[in-house]
N, C-alpha and C. Protein backbone atom coordinates (compact mmCIF):
# COMPACT_ATOMS: atom_id res chain seq x y z
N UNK A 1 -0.18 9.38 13.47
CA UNK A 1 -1.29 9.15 12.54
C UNK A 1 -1.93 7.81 12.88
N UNK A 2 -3.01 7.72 13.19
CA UNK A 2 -3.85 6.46 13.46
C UNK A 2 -4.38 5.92 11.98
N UNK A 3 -4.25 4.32 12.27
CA UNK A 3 -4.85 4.09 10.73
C UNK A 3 -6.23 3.45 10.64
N UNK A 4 -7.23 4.12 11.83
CA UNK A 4 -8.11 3.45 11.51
C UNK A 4 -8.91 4.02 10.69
N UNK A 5 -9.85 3.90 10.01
CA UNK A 5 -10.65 4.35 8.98
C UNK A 5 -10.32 4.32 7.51
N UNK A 6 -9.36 3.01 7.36
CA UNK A 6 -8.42 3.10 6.02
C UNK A 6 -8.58 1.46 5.57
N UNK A 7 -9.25 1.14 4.43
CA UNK A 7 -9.36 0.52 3.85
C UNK A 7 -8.48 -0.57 3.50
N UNK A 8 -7.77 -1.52 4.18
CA UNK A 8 -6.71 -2.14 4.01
C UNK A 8 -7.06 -3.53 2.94
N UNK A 9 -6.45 -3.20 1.46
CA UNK A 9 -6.43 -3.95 0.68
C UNK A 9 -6.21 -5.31 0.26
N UNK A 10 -4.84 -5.47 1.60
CA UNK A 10 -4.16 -6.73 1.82
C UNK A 10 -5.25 -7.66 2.29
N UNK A 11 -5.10 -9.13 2.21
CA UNK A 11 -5.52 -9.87 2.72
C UNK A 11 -6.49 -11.14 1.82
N UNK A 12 -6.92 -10.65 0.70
CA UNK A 12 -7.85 -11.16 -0.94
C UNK A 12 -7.12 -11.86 -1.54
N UNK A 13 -5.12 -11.80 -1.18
CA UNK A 13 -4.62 -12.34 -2.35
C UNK A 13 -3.42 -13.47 -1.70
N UNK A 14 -3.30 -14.34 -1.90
CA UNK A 14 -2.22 -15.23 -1.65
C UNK A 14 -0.58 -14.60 -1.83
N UNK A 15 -0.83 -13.41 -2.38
CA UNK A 15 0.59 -12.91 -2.36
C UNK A 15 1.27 -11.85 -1.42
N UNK A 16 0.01 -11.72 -0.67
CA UNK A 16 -0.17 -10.57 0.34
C UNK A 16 1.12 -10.82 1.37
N UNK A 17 1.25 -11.95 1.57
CA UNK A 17 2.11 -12.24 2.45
C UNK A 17 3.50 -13.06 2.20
N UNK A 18 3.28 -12.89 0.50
CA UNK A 18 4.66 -13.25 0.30
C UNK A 18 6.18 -12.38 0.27
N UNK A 19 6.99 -13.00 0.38
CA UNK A 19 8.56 -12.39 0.37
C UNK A 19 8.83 -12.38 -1.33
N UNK A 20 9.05 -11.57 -1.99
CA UNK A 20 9.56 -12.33 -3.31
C UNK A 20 10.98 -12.21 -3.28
N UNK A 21 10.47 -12.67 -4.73
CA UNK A 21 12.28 -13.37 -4.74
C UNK A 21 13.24 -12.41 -5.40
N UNK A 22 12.68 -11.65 -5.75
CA UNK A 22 13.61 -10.27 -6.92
C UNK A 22 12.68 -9.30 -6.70
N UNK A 23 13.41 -7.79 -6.92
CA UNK A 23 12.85 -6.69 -6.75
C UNK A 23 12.07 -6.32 -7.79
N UNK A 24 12.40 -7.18 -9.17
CA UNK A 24 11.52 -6.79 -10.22
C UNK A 24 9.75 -7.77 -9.85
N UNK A 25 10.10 -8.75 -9.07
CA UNK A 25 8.67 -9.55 -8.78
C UNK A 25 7.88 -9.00 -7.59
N UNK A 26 8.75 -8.41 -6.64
CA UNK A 26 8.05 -7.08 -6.06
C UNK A 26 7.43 -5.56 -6.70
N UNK A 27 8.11 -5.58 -7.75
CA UNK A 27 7.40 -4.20 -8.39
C UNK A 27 5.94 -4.58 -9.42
N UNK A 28 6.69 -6.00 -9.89
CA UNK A 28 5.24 -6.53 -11.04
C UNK A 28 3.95 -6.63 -10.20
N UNK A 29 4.33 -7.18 -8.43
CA UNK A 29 2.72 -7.44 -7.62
C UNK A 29 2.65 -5.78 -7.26
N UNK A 30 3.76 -4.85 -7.03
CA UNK A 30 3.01 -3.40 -6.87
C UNK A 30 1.86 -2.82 -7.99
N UNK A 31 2.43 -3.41 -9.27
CA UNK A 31 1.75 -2.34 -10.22
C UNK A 31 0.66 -3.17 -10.20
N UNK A 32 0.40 -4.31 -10.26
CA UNK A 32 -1.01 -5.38 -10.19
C UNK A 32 -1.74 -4.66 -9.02
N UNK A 33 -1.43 -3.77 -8.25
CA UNK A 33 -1.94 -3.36 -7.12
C UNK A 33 -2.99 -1.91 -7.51
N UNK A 34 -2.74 -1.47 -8.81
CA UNK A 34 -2.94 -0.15 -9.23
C UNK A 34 -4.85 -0.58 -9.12
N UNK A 35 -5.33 -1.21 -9.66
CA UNK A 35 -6.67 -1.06 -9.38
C UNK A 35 -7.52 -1.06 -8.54
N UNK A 36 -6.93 -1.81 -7.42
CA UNK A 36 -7.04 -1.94 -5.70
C UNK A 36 -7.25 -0.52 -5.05
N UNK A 37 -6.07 0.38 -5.61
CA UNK A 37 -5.90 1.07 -4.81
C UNK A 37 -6.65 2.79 -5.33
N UNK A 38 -6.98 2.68 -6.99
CA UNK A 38 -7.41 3.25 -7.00
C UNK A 38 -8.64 3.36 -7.26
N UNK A 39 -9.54 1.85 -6.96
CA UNK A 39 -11.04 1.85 -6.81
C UNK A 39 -11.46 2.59 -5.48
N UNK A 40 -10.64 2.98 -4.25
CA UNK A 40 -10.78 3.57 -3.16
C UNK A 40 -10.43 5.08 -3.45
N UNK A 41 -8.83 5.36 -3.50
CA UNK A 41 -8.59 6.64 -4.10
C UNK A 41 -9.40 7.81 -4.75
N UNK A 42 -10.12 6.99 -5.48
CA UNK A 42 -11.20 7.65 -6.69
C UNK A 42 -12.32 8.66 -5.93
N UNK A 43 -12.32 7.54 -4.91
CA UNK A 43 -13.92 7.98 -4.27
C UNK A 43 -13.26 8.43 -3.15
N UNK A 44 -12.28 8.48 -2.83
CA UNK A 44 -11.66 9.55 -1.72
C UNK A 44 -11.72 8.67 -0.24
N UNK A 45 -11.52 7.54 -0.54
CA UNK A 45 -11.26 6.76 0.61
C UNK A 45 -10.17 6.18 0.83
N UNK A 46 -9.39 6.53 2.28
CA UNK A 46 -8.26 5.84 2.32
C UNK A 46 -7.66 4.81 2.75
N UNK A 47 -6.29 4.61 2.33
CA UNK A 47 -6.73 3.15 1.60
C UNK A 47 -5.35 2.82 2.12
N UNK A 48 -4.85 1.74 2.65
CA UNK A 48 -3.42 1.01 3.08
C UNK A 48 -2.88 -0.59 2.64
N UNK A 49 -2.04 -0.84 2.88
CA UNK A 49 -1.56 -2.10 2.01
C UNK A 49 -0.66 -2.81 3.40
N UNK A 50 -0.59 -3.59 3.43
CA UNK A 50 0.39 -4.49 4.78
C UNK A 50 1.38 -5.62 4.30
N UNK A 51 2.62 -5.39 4.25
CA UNK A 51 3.38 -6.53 3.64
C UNK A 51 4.50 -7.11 4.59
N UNK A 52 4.79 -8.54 4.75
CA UNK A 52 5.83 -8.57 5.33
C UNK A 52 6.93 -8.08 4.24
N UNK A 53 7.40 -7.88 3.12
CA UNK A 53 7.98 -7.37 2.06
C UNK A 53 8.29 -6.15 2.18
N UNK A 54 9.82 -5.73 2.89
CA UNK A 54 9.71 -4.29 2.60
C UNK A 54 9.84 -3.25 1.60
N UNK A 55 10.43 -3.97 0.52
CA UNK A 55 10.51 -3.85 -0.68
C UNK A 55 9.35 -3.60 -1.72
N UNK A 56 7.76 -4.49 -1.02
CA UNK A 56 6.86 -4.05 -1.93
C UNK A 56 6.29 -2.28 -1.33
N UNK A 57 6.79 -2.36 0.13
CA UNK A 57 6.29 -1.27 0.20
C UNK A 57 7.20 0.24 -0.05
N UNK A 58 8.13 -0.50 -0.36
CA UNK A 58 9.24 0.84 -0.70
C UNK A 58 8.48 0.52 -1.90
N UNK A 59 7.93 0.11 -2.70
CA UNK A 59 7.91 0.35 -4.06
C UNK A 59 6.18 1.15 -4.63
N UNK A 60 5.67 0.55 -3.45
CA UNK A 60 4.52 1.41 -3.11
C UNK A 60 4.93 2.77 -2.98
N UNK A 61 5.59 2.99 -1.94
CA UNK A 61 5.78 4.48 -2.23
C UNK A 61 6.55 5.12 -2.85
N UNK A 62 6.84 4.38 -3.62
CA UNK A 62 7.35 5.14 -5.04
C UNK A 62 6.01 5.57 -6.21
N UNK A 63 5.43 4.39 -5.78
CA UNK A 63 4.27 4.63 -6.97
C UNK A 63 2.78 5.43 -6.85
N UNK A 64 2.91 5.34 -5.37
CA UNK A 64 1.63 5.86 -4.94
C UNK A 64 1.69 7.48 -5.07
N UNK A 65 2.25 8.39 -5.13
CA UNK A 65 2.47 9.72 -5.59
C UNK A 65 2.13 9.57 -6.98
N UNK A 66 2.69 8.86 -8.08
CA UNK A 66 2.25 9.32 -9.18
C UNK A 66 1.35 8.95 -9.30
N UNK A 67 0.49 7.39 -8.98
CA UNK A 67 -0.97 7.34 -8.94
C UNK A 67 -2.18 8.11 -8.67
N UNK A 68 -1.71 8.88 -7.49
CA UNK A 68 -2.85 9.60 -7.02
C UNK A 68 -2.58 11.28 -8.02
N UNK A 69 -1.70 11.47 -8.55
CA UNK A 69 -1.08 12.92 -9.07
C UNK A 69 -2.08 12.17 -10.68
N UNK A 70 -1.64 11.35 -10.85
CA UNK A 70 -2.77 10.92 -12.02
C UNK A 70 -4.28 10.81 -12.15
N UNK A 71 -4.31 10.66 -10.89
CA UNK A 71 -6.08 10.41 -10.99
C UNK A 71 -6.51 11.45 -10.27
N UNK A 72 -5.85 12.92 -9.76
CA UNK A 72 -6.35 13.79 -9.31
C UNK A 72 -6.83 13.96 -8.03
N UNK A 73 -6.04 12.84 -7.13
CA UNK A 73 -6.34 12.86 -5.74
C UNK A 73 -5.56 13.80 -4.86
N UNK A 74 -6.01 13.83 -3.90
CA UNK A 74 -4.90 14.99 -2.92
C UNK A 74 -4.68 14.05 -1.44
N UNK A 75 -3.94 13.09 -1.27
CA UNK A 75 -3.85 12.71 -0.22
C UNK A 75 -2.04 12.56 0.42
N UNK A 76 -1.85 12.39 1.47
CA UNK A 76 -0.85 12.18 2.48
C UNK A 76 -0.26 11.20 2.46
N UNK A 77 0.89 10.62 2.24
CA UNK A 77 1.08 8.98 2.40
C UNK A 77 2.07 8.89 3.44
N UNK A 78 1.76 7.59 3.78
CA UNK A 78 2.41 7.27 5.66
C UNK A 78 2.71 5.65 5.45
N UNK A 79 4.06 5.86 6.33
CA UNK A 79 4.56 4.17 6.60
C UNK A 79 4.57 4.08 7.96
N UNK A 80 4.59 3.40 8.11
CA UNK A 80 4.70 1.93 9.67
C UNK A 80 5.47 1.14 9.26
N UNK A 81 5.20 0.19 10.43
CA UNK A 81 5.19 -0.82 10.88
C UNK A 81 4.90 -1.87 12.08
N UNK A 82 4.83 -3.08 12.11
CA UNK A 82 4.60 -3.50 13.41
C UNK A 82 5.22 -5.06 13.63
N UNK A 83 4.90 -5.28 14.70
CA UNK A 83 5.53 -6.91 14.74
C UNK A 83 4.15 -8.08 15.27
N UNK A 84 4.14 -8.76 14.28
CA UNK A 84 2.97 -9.41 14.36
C UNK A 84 3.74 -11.15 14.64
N UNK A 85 3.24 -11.60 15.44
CA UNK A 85 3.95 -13.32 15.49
C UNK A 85 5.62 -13.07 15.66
N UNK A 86 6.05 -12.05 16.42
CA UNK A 86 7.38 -12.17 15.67
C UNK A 86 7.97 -11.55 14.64
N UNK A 87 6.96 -11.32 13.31
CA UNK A 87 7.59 -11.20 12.12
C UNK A 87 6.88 -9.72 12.17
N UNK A 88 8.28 -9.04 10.88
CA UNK A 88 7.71 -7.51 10.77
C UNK A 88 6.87 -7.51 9.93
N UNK A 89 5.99 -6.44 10.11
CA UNK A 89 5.01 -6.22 8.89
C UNK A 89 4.90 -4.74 8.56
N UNK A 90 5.44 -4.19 7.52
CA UNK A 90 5.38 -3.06 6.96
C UNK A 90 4.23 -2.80 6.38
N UNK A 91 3.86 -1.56 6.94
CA UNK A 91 2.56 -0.92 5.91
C UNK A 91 2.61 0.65 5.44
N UNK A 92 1.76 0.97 4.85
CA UNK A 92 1.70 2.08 4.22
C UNK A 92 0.02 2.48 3.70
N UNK A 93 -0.09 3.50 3.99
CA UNK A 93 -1.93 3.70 3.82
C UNK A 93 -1.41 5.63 3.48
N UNK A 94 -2.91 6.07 3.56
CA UNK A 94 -2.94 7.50 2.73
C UNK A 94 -3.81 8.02 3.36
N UNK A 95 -3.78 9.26 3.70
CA UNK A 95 -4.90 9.91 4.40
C UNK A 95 -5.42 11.28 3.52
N UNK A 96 -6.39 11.81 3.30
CA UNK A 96 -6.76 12.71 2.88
C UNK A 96 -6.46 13.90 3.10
N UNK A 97 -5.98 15.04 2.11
CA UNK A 97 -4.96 16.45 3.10
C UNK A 97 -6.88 17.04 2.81
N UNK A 98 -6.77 18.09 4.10
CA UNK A 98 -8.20 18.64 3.87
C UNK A 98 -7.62 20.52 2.90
């Protein structure tokens, strides 16, 4: 799956690239994520997130199924990763099922 054509959310927020410190402060910046992701969703554009945190993105995909099952979207969700500087960077984006 190629991710180009996908809206990557990360990058607006100073927390984008943080580690947190507890799994509950990884889930509080997931759900802060809900409007991000479904100002794209909505309109059927897809949409990815990049964390060194693998935890925010395990928690992403926990949440991103019921988000989109809520707002009536029909899309695919996909993880990666890559190594950027050295350091890993986990992502996760959504593609549209036709």
């Amino acid at each position: 799956m190629t991710t180009e054509n996908i809206k990557w959310i990360n990058g607006s927020y100073k927390e984008d690239n943080r580690i947190f410190n507890s799994e509950r402060q990884a889930e509080e910046w997931v759900e802060a994520l809900y409007p991000d992701f479904v100002a794209y969703l909505s309109i059927n554009i897809n949409v990815g997130y990049a964390s060194p945190d693998e935890l925010v993105i395990k928690y992403l995909a926990s949440y991103l199924p019921e988000w989109t099952r809520y707002n009536n979207v029909n899309v695919s969700i996909h993880t990666g990763e890559i190594t950027r500087d050295g350091q890993i960077i986990f992502k996760i984006w959504t593609s549209q099922k036709n």
